[in-house]
N, C-alpha and C. Protein backbone atom coordinates (compact mmCIF):
# COMPACT_ATOMS: atom_id res chain seq x y z
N UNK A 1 0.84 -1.18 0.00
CA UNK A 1 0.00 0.00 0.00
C UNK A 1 0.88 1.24 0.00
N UNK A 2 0.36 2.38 -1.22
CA UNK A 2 1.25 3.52 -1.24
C UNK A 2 0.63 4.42 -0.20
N UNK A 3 1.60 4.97 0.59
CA UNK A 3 1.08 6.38 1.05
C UNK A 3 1.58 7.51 0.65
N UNK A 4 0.36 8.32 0.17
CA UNK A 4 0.25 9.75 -0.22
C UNK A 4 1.30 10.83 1.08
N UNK A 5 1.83 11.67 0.26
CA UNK A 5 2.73 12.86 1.03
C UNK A 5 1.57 13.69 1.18
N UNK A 6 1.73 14.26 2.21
CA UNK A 6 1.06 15.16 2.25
C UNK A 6 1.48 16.36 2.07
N UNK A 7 1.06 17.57 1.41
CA UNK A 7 1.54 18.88 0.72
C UNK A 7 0.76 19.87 2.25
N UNK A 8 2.09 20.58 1.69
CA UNK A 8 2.11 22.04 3.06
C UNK A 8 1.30 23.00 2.40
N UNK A 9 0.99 23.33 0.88
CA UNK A 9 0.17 24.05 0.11
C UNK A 9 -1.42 23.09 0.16
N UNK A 10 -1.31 21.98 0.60
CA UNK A 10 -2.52 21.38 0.53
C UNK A 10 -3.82 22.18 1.32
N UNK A 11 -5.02 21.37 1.07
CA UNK A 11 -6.30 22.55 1.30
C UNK A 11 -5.91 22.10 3.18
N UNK A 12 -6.40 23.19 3.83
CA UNK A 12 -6.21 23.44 5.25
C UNK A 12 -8.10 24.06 5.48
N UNK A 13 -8.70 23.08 6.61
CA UNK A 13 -9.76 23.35 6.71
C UNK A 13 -9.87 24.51 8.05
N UNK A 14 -8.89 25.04 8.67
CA UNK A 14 -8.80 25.92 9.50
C UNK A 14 -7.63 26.75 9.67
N UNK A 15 -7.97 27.60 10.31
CA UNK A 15 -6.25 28.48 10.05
C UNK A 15 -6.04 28.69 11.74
N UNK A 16 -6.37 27.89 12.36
CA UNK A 16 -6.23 27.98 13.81
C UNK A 16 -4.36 27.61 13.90
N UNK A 17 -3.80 27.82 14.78
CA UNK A 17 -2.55 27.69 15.06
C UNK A 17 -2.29 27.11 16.47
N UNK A 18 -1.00 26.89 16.85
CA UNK A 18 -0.55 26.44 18.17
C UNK A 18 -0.17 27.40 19.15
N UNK A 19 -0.68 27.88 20.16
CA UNK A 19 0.25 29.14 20.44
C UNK A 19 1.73 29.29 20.88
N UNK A 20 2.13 29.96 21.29
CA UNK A 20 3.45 29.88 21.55
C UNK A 20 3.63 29.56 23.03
N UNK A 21 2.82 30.40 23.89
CA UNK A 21 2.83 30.29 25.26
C UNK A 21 2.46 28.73 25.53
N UNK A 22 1.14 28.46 25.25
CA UNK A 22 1.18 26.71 25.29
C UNK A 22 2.35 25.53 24.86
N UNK A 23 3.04 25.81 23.45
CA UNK A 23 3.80 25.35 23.66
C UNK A 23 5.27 25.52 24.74
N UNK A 24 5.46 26.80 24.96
CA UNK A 24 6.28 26.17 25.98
C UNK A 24 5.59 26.25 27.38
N UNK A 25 4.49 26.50 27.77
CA UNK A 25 3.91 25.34 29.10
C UNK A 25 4.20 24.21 29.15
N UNK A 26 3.84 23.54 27.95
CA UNK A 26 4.08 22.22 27.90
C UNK A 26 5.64 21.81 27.79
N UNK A 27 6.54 22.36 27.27
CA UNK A 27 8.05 22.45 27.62
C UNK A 27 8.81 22.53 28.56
N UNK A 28 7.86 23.43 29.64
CA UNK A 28 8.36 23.43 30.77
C UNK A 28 7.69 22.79 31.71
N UNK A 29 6.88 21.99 31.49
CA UNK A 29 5.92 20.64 32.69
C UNK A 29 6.74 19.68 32.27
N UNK A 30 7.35 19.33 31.01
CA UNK A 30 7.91 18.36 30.70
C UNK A 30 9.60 18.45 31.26
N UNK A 31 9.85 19.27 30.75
CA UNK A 31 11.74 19.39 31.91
C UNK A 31 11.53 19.24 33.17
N UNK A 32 10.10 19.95 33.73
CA UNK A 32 10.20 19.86 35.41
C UNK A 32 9.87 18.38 35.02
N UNK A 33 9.10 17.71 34.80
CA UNK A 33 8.32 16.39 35.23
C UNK A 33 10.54 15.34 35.22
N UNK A 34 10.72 15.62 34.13
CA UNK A 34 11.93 15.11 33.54
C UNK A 34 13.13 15.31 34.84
N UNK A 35 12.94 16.40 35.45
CA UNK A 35 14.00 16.95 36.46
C UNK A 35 13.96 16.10 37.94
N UNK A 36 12.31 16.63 37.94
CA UNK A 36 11.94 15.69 39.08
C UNK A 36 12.16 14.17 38.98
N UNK A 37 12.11 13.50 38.46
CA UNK A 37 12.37 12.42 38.45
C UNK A 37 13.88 11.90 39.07
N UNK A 38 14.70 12.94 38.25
CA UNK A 38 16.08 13.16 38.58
C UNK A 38 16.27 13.08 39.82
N UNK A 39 15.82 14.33 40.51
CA UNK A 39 16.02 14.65 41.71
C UNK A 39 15.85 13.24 43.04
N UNK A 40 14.47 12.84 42.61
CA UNK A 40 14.06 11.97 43.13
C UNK A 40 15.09 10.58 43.19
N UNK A 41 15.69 9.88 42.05
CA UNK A 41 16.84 9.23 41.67
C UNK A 41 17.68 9.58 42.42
N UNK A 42 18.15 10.44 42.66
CA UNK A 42 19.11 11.42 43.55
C UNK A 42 19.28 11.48 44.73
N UNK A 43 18.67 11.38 44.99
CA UNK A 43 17.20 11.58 46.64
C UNK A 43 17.52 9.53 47.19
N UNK A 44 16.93 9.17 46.18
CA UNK A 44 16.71 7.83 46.72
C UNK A 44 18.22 7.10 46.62
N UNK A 45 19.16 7.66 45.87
CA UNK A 45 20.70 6.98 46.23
C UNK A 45 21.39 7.56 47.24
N UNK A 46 21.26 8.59 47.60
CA UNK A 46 21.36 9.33 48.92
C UNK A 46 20.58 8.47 50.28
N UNK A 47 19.94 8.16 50.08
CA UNK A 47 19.03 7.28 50.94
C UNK A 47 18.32 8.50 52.29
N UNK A 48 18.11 9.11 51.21
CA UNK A 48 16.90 10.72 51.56
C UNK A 48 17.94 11.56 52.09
N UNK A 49 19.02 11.49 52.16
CA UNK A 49 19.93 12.89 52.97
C UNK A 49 20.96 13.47 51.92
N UNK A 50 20.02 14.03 50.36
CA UNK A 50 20.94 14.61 49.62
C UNK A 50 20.99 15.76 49.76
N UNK A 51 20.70 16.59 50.93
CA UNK A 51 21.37 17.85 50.84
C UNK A 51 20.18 18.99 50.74
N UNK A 52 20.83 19.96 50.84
CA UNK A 52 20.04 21.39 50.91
C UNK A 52 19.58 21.12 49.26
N UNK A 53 20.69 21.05 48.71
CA UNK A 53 20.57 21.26 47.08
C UNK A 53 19.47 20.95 46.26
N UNK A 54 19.23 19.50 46.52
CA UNK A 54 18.24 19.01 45.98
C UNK A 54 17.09 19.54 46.72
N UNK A 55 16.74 20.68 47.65
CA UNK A 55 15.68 20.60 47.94
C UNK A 55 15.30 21.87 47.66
N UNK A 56 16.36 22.96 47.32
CA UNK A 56 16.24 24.39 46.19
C UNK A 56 15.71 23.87 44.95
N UNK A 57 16.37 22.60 44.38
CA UNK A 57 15.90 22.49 42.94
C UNK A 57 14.54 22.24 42.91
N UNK A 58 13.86 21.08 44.18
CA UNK A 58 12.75 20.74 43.91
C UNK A 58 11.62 22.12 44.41
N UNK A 59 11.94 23.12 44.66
CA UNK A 59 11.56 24.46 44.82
C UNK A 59 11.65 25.33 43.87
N UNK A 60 12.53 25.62 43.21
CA UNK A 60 13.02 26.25 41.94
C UNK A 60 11.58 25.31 40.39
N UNK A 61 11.87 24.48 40.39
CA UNK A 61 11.33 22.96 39.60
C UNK A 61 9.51 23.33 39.81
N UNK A 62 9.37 23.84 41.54
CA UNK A 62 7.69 23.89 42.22
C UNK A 62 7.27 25.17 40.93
N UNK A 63 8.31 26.61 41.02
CA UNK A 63 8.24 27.61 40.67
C UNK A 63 7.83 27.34 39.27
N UNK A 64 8.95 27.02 38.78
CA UNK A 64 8.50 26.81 37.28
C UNK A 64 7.12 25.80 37.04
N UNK A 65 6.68 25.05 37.61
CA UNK A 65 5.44 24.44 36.87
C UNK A 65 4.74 25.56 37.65
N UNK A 66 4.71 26.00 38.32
CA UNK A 66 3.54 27.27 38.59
C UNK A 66 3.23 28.60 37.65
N UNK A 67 4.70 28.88 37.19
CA UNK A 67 4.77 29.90 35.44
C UNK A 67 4.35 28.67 34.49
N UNK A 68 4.60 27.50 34.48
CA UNK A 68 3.65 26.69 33.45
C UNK A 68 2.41 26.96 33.26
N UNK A 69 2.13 26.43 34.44
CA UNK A 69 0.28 26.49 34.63
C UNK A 69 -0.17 28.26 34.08
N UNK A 70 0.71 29.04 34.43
CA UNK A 70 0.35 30.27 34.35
C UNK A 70 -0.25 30.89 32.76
N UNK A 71 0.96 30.39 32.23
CA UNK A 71 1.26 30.23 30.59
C UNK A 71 -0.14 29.22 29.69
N UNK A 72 0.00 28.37 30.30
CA UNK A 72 -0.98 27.42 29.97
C UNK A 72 -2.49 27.91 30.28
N UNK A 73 -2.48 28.85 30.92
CA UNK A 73 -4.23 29.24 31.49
C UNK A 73 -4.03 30.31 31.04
N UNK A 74 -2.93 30.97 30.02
CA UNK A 74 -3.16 32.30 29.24
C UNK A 74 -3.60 32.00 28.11
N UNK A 75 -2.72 31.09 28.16
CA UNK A 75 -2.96 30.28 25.94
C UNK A 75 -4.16 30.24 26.35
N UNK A 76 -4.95 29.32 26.84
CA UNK A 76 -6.34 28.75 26.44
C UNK A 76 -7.12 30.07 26.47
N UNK A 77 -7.12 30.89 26.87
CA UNK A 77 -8.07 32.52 26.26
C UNK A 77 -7.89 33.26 25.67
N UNK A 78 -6.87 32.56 24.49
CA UNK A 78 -6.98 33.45 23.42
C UNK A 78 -7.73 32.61 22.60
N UNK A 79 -7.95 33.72 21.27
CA UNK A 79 -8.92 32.92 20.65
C UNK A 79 -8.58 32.23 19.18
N UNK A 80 -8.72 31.64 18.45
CA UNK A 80 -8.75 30.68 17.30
C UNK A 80 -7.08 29.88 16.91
N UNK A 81 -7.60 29.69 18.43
CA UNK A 81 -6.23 28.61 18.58
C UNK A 81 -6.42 26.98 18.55
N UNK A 82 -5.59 26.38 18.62
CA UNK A 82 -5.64 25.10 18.69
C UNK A 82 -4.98 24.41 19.96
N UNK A 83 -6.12 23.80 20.69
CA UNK A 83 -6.07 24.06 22.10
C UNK A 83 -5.05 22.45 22.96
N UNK A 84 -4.47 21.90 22.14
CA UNK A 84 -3.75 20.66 22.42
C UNK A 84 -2.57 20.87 23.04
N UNK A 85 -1.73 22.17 23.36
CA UNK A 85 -0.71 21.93 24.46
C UNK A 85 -0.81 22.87 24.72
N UNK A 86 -1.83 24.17 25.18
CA UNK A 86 -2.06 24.18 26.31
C UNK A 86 -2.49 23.78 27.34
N UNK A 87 -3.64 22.91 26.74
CA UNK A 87 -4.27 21.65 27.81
C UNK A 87 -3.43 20.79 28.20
N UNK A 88 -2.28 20.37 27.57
CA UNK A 88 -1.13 19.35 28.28
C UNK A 88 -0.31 20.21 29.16
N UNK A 89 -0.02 21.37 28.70
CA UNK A 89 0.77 22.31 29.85
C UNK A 89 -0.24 22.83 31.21
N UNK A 90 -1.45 22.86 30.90
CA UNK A 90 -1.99 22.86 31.67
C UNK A 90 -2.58 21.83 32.88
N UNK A 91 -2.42 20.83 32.25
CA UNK A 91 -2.09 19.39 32.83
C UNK A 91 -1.74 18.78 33.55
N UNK A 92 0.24 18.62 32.84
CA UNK A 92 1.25 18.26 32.98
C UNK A 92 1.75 19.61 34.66
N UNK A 93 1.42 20.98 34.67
CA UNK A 93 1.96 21.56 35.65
C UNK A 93 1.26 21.62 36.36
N UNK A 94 0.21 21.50 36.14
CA UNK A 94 -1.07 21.64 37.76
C UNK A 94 -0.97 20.16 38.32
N UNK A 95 -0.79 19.00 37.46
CA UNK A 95 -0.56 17.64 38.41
C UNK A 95 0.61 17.63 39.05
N UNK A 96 1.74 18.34 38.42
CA UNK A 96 2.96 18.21 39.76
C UNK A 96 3.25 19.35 40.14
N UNK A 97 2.52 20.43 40.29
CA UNK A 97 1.52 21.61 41.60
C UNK A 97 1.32 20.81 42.58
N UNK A 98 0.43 19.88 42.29
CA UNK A 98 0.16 18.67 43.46
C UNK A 98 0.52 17.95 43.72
N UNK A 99 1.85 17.25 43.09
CA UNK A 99 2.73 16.86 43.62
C UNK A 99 3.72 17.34 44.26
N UNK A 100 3.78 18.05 44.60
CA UNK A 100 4.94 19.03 45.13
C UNK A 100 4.27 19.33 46.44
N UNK A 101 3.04 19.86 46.65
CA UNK A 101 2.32 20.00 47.92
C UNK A 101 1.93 18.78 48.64
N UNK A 102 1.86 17.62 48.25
CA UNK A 102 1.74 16.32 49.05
C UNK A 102 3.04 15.89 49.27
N UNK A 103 4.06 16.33 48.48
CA UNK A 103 5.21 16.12 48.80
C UNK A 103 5.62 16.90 50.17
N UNK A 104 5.12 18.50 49.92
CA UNK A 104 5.58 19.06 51.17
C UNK A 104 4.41 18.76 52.59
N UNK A 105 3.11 18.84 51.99
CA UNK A 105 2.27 17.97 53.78
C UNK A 105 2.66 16.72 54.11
N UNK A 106 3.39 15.76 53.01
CA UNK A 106 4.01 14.36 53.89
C UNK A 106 5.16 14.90 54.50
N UNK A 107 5.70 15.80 53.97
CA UNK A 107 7.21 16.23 54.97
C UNK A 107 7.11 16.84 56.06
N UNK A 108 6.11 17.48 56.14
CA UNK A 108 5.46 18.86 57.46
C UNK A 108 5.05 17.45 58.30
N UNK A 109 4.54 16.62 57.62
CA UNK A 109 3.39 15.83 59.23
C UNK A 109 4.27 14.90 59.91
């Protein structure tokens, strides 16, 4: 079975676009999500006593998915956009928003 190329001059049934801010929401839920993991790796070969350091980054890491989410809840009100990563940046940084705060009430209790 042949498959057809598809042409960049081809007919386009909308002229909606990606925005810019959504895409990098979603750029930056994805490095934090990517970082955290790190950290955590980090964390767990340490056998939990890695330091002040790792616990600026996972603060620094909180910050930035909070300018995610921020970014991500700007994109979605503009208008004749195409709404697929801001909704993942919007997503991707409000679920580890909440991870980061169950992270810090398991540490407080």
């Amino acid at each position: 079975m042949i498959k057809k190329k598809r042409k960049k001059d081809g007919l386009h049934l909308t002229d909606k676009k990606h925005p810019k801010q959504g895409i990098a929401s979603t750029i930056l839920g994805l490095l934090s999500l990517v970082l955290f993991l790190v950290l955590c790796i980090l964390s767990g070969q340490a056998g939990g006593n890695a330091g002040i350091w790792i616990g600026i980054w996972g603060v620094v890491l909180a910050v930035i998915n909070i300018w995610g989410f921020v970014l991500g809840m700007i994109s979605l009100k503009l208008e004749n956009i195409r709404q697929l990563f801001p909704s993942l940046g919007v997503i991707i940084n409000g679920l580890m928003v909440l991870m980061y705060l169950v992270i810090y009430i398991i540490g407080t209790a």
